[in-house]
Protein backbone atom coordinates (compact mmCIF):
# COMPACT_ATOMS: atom_id res chain seq x y z
CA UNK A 1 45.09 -11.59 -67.08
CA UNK A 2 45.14 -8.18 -67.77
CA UNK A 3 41.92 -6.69 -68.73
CA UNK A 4 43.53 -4.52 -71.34
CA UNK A 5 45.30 -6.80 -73.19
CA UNK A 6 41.53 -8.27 -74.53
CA UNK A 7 40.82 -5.34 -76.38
CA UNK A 8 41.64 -6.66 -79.42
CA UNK A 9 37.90 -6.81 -80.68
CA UNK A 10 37.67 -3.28 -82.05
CA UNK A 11 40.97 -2.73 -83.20
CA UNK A 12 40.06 -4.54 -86.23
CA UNK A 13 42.90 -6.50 -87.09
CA UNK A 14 41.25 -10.25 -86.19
CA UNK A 15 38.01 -11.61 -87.99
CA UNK A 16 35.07 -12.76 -86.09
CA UNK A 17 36.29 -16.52 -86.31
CA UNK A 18 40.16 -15.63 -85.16
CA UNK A 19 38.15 -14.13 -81.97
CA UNK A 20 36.47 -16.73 -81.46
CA UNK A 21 39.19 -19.12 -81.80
CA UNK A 22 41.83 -16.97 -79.77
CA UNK A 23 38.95 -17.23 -77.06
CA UNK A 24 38.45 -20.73 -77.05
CA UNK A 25 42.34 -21.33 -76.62
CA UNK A 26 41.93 -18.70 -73.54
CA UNK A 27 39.03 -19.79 -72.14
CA UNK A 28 38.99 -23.31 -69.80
CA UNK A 29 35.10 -24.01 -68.72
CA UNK A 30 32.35 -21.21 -68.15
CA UNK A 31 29.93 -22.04 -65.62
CA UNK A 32 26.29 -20.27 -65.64
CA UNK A 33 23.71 -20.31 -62.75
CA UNK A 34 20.93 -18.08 -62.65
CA UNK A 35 20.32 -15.81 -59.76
CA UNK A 36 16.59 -14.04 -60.39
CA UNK A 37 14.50 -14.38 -63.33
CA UNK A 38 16.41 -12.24 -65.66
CA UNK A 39 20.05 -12.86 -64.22
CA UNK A 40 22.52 -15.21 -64.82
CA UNK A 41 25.58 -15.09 -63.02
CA UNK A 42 28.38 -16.53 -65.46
CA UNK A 43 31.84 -18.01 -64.26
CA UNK A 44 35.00 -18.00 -66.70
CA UNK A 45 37.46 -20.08 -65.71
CA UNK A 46 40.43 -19.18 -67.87
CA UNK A 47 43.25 -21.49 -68.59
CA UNK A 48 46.06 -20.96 -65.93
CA UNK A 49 43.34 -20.44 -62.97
CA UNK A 50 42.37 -17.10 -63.00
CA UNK A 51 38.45 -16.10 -62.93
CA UNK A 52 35.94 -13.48 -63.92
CA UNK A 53 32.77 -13.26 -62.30
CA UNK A 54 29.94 -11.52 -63.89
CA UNK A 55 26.17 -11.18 -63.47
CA UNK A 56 24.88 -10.29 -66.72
CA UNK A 57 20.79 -9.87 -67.84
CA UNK A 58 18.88 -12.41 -69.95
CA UNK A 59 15.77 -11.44 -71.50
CA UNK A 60 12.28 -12.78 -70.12
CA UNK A 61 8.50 -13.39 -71.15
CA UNK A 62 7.15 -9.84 -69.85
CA UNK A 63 7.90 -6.82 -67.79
CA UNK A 64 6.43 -7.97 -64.40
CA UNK A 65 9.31 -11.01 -64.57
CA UNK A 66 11.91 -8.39 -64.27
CA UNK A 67 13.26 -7.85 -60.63
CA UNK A 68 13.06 -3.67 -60.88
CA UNK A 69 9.25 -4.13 -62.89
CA UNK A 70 7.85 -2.10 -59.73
CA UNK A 71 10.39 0.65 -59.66
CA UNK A 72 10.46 0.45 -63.43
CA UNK A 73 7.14 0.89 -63.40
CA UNK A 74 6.89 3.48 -60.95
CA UNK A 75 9.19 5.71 -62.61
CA UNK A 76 7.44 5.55 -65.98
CA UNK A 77 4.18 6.92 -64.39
CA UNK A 78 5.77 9.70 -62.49
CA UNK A 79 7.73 10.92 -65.51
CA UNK A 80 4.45 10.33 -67.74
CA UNK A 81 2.73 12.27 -65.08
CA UNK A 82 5.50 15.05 -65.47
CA UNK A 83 4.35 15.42 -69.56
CA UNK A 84 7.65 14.52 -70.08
CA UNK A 85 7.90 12.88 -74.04
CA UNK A 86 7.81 9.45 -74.42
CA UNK A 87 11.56 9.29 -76.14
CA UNK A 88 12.63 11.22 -73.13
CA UNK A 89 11.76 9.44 -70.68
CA UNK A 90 13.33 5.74 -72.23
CA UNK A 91 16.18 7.38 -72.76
CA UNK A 92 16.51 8.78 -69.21
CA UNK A 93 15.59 5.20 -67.84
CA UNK A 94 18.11 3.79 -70.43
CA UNK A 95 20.82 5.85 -69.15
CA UNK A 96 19.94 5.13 -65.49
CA UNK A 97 20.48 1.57 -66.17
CA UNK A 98 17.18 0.00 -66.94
CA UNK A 99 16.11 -1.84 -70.14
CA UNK A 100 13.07 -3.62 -71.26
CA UNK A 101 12.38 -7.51 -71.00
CA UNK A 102 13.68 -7.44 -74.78
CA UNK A 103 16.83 -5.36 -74.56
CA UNK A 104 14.95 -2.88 -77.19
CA UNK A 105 14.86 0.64 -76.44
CA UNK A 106 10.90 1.03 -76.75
CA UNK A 107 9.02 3.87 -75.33
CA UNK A 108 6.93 3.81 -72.42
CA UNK A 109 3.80 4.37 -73.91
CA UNK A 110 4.73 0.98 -75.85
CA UNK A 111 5.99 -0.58 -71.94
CA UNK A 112 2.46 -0.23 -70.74
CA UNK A 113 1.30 -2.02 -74.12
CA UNK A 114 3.50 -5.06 -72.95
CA UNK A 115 2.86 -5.17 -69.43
CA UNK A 116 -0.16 -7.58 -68.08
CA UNK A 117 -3.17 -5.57 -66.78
């Protein structure tokens, strides 16, 4: 199935429910098994045969549960250590591909508030 012929969720011509419903007529089983604490990799299995394969985050209790907390953590102190603004720095780590255990974008001073001692 051609990836571009899904985009019909922001073209705004189908409610929520006709999504769904086109989806479900698509869609033949979805498996999910979870690889690490805060990934699950998810299986569709769309009618016809084809798969898509995708590993996709899940939140968790606390920042130590996620599998980067070290680097996470490690980058946080060197860019506090650099003065660098609070705001900055989550949205440098944001755009580098890390996120907090909640999916929020919260600021590092408010990280270390979180994180178990």
């Amino acid at each position: 199935m051609d990836k571009g012929s899904l985009n019909f969720g922001h073209s705004g011509t189908l409610t929520q429910v006709q999504k769904k419903s086109l989806l479900r007529c698509l869609i033949d089983k979805v498996v999910i098994h979870r690889v690490a604490r805060d990934t699950v990799r998810t299986r569709i299995i769309w009618k016809g045969g084809d798969t898509t394969n995708v590993d996709l985050p899940i939140p968790v209790g606390s920042l130590a549960e996620l599998t980067n907390a070290q680097e996470l953590e490690t980058q946080v102190v060197s860019l506090s250590q650099q003065s660098i603004d609070d705001q900055v720095i989550a949205q440098q780590l944001t755009a580098t591909g890390y996120r907090d255990r909640h999916y929020m974008q919260n600021s590092p001073a408010q990280y270390s508030q979180n994180y178990p001692a």
